[in-house]
C-alpha atoms as a PDB file:
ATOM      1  CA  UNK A   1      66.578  89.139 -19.576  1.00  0.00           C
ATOM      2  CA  UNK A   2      63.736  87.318 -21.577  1.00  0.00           C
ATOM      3  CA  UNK A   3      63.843  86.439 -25.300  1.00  0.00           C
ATOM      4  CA  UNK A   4      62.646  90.441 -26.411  1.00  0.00           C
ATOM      5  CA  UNK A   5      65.475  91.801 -24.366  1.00  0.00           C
ATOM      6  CA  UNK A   6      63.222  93.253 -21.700  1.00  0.00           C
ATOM      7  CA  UNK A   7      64.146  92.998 -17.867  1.00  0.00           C
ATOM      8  CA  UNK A   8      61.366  90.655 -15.948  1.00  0.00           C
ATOM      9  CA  UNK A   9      61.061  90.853 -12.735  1.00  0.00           C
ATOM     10  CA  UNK A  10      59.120  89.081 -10.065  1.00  0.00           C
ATOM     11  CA  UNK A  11      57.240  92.692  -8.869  1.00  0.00           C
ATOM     12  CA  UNK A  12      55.283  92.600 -12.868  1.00  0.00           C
ATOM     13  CA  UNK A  13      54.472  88.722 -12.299  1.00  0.00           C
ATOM     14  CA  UNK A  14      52.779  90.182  -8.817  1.00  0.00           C
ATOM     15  CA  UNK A  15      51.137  92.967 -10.100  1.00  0.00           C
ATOM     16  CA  UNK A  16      49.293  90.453 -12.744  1.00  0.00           C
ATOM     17  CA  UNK A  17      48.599  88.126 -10.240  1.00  0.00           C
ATOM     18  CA  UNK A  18      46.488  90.726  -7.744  1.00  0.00           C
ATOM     19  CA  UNK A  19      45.193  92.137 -10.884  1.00  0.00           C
ATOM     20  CA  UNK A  20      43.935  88.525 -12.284  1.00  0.00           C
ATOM     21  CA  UNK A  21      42.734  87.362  -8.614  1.00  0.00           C
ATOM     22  CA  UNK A  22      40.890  91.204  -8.874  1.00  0.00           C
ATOM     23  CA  UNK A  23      38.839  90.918 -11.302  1.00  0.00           C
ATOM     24  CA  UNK A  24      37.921  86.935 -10.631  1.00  0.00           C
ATOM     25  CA  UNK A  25      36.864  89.111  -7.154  1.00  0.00           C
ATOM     26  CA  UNK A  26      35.069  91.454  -9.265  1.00  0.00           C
ATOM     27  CA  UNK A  27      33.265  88.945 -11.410  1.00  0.00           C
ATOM     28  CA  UNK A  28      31.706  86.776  -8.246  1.00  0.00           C
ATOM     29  CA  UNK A  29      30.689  90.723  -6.444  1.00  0.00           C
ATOM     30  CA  UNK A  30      29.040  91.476  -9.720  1.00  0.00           C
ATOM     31  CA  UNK A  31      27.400  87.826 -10.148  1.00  0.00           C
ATOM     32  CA  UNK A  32      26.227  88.213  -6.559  1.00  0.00           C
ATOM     33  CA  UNK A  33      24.779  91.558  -6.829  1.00  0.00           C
ATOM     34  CA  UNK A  34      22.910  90.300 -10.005  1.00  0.00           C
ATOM     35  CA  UNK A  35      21.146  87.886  -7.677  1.00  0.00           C
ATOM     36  CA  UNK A  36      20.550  90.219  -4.895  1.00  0.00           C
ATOM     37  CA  UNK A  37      18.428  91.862  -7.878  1.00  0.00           C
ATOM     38  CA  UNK A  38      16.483  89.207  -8.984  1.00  0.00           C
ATOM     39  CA  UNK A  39      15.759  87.986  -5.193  1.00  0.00           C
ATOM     40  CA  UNK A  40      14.407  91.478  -5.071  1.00  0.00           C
ATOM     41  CA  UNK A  41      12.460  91.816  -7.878  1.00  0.00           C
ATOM     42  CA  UNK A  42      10.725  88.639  -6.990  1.00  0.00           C
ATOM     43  CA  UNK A  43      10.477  89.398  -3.707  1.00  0.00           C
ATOM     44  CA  UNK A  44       8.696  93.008  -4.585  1.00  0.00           C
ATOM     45  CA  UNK A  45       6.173  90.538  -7.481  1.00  0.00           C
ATOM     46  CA  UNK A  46       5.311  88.130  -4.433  1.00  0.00           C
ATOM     47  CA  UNK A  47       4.360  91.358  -2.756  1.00  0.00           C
ATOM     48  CA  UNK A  48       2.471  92.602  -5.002  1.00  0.00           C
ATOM     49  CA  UNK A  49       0.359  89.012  -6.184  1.00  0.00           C
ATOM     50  CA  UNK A  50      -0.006  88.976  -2.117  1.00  0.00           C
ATOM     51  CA  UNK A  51      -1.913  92.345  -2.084  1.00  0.00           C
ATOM     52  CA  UNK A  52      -3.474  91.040  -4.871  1.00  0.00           C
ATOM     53  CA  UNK A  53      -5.186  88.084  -3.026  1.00  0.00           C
ATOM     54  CA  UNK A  54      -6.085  89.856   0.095  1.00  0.00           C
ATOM     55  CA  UNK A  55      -7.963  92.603  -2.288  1.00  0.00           C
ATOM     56  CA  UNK A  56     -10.116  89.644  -3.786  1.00  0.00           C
ATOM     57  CA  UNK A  57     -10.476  88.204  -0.526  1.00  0.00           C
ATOM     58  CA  UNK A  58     -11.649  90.936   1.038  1.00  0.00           C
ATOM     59  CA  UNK A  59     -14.128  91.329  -1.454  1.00  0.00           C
ATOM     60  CA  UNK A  60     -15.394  88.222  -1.523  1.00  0.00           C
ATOM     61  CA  UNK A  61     -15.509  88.376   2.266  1.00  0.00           C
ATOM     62  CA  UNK A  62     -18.249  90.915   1.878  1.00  0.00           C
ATOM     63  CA  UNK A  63     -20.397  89.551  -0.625  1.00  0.00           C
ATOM     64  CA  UNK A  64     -20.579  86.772   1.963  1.00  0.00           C
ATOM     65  CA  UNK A  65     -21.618  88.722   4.319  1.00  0.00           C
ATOM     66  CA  UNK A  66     -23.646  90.789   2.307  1.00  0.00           C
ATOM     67  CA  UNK A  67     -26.099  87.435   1.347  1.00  0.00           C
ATOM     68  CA  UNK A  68     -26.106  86.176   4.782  1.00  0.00           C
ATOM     69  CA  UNK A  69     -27.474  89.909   5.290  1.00  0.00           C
ATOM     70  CA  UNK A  70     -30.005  88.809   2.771  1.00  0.00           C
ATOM     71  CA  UNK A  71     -31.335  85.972   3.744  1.00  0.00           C
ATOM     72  CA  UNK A  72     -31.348  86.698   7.394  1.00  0.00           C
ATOM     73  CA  UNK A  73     -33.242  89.586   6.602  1.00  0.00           C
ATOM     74  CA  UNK A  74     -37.808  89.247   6.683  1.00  0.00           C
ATOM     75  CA  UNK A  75     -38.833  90.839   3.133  1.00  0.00           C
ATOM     76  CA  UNK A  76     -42.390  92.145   3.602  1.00  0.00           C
ATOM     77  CA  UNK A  77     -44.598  94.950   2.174  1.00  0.00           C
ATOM     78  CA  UNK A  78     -43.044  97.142   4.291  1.00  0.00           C
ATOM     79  CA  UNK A  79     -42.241 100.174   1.524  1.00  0.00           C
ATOM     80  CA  UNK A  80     -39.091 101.838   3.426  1.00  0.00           C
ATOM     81  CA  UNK A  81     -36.624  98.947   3.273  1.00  0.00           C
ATOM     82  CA  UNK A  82     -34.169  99.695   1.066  1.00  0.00           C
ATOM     83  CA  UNK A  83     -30.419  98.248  -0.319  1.00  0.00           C
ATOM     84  CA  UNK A  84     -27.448  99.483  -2.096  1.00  0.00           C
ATOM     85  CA  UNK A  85     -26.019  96.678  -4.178  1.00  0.00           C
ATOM     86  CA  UNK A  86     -22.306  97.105  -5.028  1.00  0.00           C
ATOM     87  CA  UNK A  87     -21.505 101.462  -5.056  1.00  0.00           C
ATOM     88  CA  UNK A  88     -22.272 101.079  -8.681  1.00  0.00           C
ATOM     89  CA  UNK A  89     -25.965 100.379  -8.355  1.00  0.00           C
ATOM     90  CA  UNK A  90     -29.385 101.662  -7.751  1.00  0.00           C
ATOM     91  CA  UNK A  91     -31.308 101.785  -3.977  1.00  0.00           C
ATOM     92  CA  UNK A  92     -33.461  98.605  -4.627  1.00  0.00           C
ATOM     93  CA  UNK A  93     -36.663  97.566  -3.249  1.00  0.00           C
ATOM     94  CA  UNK A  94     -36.147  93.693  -2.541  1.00  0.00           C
ATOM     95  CA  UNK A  95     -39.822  92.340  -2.143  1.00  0.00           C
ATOM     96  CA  UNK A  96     -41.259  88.878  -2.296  1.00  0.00           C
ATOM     97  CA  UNK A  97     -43.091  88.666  -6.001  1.00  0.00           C
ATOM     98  CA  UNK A  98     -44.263  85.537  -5.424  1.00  0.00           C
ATOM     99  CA  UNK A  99     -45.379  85.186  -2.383  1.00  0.00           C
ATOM    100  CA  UNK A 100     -46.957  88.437  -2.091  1.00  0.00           C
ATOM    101  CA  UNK A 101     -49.191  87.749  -5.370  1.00  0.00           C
ATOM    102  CA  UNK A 102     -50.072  84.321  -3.816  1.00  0.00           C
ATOM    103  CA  UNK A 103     -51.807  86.094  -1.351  1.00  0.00           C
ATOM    104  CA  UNK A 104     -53.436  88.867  -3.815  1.00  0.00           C
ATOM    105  CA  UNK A 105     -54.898  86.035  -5.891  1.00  0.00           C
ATOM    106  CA  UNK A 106     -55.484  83.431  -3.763  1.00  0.00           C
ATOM    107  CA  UNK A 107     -59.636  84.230  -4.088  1.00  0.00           C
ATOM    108  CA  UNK A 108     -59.617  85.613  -7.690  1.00  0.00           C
ATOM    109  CA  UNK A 109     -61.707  83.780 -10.300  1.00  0.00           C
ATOM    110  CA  UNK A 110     -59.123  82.907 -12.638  1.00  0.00           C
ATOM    111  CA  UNK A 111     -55.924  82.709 -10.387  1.00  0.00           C
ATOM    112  CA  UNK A 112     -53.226  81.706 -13.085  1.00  0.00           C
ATOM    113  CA  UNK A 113     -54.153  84.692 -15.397  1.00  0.00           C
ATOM    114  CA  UNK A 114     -54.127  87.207 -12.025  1.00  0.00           C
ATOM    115  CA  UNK A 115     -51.077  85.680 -10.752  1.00  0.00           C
ATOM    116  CA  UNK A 116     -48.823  86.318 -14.290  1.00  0.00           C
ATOM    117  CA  UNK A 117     -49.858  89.909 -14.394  1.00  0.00           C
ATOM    118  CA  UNK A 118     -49.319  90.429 -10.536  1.00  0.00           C
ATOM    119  CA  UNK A 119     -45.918  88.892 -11.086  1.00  0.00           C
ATOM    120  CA  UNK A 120     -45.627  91.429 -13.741  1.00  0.00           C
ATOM    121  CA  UNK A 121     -46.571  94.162 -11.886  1.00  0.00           C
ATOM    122  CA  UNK A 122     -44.712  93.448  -9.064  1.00  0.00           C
ATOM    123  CA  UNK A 123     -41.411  93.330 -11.211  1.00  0.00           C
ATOM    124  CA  UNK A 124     -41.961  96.790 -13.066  1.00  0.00           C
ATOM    125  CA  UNK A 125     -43.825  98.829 -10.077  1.00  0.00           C
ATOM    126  CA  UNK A 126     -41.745  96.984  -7.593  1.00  0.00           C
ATOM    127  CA  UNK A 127     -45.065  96.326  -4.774  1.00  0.00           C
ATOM    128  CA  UNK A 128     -48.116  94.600  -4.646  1.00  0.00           C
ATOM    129  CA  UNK A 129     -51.582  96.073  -3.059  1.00  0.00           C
ATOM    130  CA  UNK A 130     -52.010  94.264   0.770  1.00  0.00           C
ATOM    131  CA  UNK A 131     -55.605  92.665   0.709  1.00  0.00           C
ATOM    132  CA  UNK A 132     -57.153  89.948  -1.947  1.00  0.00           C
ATOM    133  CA  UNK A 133     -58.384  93.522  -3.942  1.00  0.00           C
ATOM    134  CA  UNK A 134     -58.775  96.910  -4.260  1.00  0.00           C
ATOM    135  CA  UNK A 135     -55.977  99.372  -2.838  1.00  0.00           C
ATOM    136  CA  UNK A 136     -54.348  99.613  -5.913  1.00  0.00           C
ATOM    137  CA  UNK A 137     -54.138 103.044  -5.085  1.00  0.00           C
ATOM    138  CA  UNK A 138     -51.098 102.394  -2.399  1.00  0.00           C
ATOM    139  CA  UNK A 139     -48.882 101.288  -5.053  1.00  0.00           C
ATOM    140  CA  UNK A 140     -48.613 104.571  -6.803  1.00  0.00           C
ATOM    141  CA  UNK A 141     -49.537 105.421 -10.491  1.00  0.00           C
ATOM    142  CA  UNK A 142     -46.984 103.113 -12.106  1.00  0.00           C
ATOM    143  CA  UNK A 143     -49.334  99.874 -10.258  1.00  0.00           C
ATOM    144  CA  UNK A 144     -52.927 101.960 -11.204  1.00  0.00           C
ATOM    145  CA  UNK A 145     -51.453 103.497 -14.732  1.00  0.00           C
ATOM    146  CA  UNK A 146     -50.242 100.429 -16.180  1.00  0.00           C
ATOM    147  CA  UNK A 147     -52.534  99.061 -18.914  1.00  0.00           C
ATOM    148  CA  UNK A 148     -53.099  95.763 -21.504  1.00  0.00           C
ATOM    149  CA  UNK A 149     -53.089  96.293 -25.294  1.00  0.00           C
ATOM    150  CA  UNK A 150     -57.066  96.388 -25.163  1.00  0.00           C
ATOM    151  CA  UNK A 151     -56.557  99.676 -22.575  1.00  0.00           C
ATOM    152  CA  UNK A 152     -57.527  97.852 -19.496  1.00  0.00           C
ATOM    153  CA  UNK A 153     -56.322  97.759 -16.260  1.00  0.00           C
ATOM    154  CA  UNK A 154     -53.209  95.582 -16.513  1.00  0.00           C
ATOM    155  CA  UNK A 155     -52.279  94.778 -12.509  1.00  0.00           C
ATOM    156  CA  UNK A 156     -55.303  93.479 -10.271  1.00  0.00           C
END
């Protein structure tokens, strides 16, 4: 008998045991599960950051290859060469301003003033007239329309 008058016996002292060495199992299965968790959370972040960088990359990838495009490519007066920049943009016309106005001017009598309003003309109307003058009629009525503030003919 013990001091309160209760029977012990050595089958109680057991039972506390296994249930003490329990829950000391219990306590490392549930610390161990809490890191299988967080190994799998930042396992599924590295996953995602991964997908991340390959999106970018790819991207990237193709504006490369889109300017290589670019500068490979011979920009002339041909009228029926056409680009889509990004899906979010306009078909553009991509012709050489300033080369193509060096040519148009190269005989005019004040070259400077001809070349700034080619250049200008180029830009809005997007082509320049082949020849030194005259043609201005292959350039459409945006290149034979366009006028100065004193109503004359703006592009030459």
């Amino acid at each position: 008998m013990d001091q309160y008058g209760m029977e012990t016996d050595d089958s109680a002292y057991s039972f506390i045991q296994l249930v003490s060495k329990s829950l000391s199992q219990l306590r490392i299965e549930t610390f161990a599960c809490t890191v299988v968790v967080l190994v799998l959370m930042a396992l599924r972040e590295i996953l995602v950051m991964g997908i991340v960088v390959l999106v970018c990359l790819a991207k990237v990838s193709s504006d490369a290859e889109i300017g290589k495009e670019e500068k490979d490519e011979e920009v002339g007066f041909s009228g029926d060469e056409l680009k889509v920049r990004d899906g979010n943009r306009r078909l553009m016309q991509e012709i050489d301003c300033g080369g193509l106005c060096k040519g148009r001017c190269s005989e005019h009598s004040r070259p400077n003033v001809c070349h700034r309003a080619c250049g200008t003309c180029c830009v809005r109307c997007k082509c320049v007239p082949p020849g030194t003058s005259g043609n201005r009629e292959l350039c459409g009525t945006c290149y034979t329309d366009m006028t100065t503030h004193a109503n004359k003919t703006k592009c030459p």
